[in-house]
PDB file of N, CA and C in Angstrom:
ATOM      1  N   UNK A   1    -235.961  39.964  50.843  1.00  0.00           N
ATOM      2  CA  UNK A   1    -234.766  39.480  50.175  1.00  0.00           C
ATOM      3  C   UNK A   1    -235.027  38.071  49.646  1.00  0.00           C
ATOM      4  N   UNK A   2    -235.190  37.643  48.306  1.00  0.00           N
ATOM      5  CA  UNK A   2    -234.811  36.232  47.395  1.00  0.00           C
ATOM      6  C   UNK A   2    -233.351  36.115  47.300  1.00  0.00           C
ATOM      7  N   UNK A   3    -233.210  34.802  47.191  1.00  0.00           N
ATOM      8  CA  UNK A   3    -232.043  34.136  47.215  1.00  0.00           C
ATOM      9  C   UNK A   3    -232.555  32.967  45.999  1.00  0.00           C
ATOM     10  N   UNK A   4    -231.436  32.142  44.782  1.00  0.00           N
ATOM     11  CA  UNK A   4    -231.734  30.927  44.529  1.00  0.00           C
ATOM     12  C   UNK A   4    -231.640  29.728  45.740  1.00  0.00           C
ATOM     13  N   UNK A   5    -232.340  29.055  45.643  1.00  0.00           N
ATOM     14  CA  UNK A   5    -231.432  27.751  46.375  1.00  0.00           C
ATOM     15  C   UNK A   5    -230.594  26.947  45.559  1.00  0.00           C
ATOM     16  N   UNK A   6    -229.200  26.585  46.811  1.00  0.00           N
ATOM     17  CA  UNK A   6    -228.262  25.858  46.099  1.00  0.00           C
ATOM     18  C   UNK A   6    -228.387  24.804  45.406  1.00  0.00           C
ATOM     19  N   UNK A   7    -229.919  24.151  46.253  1.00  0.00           N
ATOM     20  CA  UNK A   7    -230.046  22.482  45.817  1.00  0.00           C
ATOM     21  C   UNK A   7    -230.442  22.599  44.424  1.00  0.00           C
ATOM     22  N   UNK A   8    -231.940  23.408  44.694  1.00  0.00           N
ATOM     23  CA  UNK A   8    -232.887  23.267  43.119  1.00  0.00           C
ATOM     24  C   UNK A   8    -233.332  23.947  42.350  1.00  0.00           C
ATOM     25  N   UNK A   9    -232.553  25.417  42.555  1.00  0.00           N
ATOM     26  CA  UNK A   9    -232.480  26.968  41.913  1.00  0.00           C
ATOM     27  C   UNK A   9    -233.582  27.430  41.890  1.00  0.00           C
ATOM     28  N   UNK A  10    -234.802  27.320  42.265  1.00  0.00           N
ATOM     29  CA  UNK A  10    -235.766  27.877  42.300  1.00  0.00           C
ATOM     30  C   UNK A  10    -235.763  29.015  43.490  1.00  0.00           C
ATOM     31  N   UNK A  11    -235.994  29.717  43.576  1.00  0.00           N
ATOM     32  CA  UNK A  11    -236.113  31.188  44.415  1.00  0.00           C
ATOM     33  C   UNK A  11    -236.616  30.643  45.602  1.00  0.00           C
ATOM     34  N   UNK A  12    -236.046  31.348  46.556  1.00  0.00           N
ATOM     35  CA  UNK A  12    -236.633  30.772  48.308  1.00  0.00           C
ATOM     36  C   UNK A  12    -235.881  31.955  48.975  1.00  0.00           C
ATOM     37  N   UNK A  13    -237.391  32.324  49.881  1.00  0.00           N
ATOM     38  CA  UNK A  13    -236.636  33.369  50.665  1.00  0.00           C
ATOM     39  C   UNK A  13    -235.388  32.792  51.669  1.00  0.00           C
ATOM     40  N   UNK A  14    -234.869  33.789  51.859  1.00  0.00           N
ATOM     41  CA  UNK A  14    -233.833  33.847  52.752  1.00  0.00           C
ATOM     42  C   UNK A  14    -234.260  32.961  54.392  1.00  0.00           C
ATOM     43  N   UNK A  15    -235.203  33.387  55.015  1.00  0.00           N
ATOM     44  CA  UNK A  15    -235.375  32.876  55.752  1.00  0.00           C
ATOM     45  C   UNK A  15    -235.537  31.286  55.899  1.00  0.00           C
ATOM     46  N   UNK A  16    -235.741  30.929  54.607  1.00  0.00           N
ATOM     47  CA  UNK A  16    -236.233  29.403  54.798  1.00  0.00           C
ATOM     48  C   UNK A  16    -235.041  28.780  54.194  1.00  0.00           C
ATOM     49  N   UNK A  17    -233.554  29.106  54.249  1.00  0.00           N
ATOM     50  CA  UNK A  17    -232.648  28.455  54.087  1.00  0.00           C
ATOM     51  C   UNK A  17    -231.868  27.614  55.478  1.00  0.00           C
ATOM     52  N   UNK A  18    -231.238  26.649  54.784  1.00  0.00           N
ATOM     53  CA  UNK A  18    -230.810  25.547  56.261  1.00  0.00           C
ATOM     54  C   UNK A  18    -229.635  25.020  55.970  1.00  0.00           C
ATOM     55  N   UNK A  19    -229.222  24.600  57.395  1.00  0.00           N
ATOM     56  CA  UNK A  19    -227.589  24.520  56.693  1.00  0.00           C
ATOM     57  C   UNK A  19    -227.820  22.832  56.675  1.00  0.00           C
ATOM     58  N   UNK A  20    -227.396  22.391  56.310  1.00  0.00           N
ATOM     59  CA  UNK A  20    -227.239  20.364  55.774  1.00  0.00           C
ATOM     60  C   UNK A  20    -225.726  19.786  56.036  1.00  0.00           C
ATOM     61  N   UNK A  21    -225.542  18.715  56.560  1.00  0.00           N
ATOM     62  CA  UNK A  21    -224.575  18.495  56.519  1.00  0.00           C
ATOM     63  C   UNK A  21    -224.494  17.221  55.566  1.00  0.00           C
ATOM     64  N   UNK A  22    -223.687  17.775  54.352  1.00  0.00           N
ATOM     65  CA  UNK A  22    -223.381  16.753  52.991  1.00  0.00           C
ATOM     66  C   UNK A  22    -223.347  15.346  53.904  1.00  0.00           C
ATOM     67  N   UNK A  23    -222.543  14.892  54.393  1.00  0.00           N
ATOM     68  CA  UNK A  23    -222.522  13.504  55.214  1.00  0.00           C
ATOM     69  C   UNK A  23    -223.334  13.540  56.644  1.00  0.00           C
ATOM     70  N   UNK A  24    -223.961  12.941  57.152  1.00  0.00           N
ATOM     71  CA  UNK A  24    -225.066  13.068  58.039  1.00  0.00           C
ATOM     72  C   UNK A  24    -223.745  12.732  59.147  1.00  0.00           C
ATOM     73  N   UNK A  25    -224.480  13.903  60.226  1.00  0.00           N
ATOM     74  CA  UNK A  25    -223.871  13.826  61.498  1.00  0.00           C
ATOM     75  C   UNK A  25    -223.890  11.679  62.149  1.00  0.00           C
ATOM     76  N   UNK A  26    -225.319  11.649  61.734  1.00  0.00           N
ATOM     77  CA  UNK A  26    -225.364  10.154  62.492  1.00  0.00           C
ATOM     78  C   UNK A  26    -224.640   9.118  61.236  1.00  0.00           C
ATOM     79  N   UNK A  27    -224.335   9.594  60.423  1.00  0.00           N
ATOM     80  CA  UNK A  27    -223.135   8.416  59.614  1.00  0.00           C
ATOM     81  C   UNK A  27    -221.834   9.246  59.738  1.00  0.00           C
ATOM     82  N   UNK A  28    -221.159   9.450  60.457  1.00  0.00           N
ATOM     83  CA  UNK A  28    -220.117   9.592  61.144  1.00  0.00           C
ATOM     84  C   UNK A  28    -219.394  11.735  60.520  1.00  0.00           C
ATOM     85  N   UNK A  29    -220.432  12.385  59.650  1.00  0.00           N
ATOM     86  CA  UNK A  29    -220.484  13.007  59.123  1.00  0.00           C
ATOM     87  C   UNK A  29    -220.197  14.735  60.356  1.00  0.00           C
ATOM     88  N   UNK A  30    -219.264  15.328  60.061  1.00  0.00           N
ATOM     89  CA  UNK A  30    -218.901  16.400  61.572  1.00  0.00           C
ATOM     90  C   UNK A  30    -219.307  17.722  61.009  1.00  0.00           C
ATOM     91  N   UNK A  31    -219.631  18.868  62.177  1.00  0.00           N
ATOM     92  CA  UNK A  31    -220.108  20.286  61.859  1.00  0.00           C
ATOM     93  C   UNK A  31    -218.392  20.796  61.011  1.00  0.00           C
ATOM     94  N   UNK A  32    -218.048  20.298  60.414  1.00  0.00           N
ATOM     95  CA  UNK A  32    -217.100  21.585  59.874  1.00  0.00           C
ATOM     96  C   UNK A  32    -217.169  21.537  58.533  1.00  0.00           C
ATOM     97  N   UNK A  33    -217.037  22.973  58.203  1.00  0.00           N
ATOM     98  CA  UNK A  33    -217.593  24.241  57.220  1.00  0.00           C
ATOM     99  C   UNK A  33    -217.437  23.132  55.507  1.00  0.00           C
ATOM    100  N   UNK A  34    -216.399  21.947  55.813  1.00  0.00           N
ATOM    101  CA  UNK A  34    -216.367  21.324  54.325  1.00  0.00           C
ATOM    102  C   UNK A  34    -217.188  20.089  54.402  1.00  0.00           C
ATOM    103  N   UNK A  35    -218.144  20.595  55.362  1.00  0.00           N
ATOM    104  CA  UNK A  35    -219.310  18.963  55.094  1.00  0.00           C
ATOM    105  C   UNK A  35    -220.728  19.890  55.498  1.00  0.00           C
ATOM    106  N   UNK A  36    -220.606  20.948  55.323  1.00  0.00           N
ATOM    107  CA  UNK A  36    -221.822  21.961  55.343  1.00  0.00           C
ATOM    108  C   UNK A  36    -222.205  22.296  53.882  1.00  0.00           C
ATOM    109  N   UNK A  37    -223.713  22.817  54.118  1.00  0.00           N
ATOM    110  CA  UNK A  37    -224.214  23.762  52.673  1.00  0.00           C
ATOM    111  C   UNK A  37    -225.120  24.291  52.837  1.00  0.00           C
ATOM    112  N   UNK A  38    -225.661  25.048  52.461  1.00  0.00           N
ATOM    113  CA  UNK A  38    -227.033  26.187  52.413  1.00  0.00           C
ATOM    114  C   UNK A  38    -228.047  25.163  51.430  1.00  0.00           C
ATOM    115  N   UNK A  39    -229.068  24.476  51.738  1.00  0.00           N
ATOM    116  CA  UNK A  39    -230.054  24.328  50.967  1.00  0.00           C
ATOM    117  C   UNK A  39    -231.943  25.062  51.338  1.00  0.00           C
ATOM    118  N   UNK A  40    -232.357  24.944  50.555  1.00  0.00           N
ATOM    119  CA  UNK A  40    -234.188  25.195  51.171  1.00  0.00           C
ATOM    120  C   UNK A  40    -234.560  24.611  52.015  1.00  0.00           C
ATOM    121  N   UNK A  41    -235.270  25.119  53.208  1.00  0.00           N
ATOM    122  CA  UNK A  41    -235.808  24.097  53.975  1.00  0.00           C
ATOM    123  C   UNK A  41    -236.725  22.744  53.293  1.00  0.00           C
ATOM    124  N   UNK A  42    -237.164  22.758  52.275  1.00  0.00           N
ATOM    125  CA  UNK A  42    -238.401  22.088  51.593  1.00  0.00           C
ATOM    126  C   UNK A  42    -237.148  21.111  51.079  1.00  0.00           C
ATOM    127  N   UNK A  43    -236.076  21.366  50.805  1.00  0.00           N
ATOM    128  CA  UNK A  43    -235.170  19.804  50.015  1.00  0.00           C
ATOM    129  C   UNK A  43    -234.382  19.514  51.622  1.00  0.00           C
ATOM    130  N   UNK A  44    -234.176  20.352  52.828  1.00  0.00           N
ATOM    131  CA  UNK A  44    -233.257  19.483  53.591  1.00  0.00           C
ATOM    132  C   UNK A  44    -234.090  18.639  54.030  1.00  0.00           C
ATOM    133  N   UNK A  45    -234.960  18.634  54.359  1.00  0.00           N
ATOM    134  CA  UNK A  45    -236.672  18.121  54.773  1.00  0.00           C
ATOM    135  C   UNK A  45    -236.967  17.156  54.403  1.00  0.00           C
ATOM    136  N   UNK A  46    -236.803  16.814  52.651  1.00  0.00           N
ATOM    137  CA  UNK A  46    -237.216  15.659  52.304  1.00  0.00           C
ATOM    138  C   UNK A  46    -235.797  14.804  51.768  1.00  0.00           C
ATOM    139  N   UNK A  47    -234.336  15.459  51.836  1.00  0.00           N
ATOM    140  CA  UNK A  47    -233.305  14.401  51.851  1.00  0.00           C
ATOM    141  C   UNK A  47    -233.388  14.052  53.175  1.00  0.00           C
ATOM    142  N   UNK A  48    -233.702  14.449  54.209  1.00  0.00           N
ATOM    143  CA  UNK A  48    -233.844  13.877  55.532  1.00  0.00           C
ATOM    144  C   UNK A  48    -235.043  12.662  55.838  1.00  0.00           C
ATOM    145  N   UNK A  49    -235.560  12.714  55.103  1.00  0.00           N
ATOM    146  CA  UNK A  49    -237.230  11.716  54.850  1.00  0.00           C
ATOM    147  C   UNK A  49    -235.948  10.799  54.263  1.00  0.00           C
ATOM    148  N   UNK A  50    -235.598  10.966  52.497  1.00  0.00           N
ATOM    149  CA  UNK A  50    -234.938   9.764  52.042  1.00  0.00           C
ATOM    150  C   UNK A  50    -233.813   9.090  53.144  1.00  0.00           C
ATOM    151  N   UNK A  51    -232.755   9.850  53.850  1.00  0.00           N
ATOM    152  CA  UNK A  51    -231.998   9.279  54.483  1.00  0.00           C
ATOM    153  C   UNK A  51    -232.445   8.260  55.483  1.00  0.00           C
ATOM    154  N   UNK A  52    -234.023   8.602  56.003  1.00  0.00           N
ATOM    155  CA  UNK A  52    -234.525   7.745  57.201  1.00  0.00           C
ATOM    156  C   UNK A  52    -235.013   6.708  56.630  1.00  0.00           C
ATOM    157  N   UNK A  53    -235.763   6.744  55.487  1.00  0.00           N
ATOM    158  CA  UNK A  53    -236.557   5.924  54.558  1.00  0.00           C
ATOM    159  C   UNK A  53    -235.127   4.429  54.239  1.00  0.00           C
ATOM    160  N   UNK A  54    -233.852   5.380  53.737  1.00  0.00           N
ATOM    161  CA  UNK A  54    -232.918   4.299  53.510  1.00  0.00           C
ATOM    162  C   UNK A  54    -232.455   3.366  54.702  1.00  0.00           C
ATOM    163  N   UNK A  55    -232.683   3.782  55.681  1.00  0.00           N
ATOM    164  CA  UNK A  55    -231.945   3.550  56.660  1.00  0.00           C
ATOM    165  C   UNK A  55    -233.332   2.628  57.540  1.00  0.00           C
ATOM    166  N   UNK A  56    -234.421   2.478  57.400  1.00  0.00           N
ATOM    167  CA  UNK A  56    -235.217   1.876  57.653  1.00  0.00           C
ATOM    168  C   UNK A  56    -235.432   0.723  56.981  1.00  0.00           C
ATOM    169  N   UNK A  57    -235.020   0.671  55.586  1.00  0.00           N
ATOM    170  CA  UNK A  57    -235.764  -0.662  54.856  1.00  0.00           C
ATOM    171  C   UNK A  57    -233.961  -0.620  54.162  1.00  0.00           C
ATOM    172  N   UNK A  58    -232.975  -0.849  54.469  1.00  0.00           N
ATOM    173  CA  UNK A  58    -231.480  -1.124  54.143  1.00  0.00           C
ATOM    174  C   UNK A  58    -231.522  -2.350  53.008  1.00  0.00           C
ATOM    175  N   UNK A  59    -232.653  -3.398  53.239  1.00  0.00           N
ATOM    176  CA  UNK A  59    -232.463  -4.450  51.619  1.00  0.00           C
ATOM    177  C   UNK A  59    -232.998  -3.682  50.867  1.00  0.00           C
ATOM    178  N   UNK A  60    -234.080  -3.096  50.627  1.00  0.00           N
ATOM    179  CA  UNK A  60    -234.387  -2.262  49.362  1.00  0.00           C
ATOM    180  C   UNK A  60    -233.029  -1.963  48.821  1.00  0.00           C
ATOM    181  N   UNK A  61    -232.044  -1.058  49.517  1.00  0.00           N
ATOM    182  CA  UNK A  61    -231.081  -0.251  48.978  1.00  0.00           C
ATOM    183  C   UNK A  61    -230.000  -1.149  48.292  1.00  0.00           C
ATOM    184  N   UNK A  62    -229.918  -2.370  49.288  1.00  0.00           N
ATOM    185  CA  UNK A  62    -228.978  -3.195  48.696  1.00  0.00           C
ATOM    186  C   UNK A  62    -229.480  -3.973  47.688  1.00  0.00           C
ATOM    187  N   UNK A  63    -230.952  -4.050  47.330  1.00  0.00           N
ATOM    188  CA  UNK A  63    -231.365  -4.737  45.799  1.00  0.00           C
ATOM    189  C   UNK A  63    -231.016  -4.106  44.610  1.00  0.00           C
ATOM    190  N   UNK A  64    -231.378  -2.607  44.965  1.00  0.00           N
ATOM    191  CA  UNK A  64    -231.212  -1.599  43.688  1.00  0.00           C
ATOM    192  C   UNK A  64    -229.771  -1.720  43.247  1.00  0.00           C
TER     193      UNK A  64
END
């Protein structure tokens, strides 16, 4: 079974889908169903890299 993914429409099996929570549990972000989404494992993976990346070097973010 193929599926698109929601994030980046490219085809991904079924199995390698993940649920994300739009607002991150650790920025005050909760499991219910309107802060959830189905993305690829390969994009929750690396918005999870950017979120740590931001959250590690915080003046970068505030220069941009």
């Amino acid at each position: 079974m193929r599926r698109k993914g929601s994030k980046n429409g490219k085809k991904q099996f079924a199995d390698a889908a993940t649920i994300d929570h739009i607002v991150p549990r650790l920025l005050g972000g909760t499991d219910d169903v309107t802060n959830l989404r189905v993305i690829c494992f390969k994009c929750n993976t690396r918005l999870g890299e950017e979120m740590l990346h931001r959250l590690r070097n915080p003046e970068k973010e505030a220069a941009e």
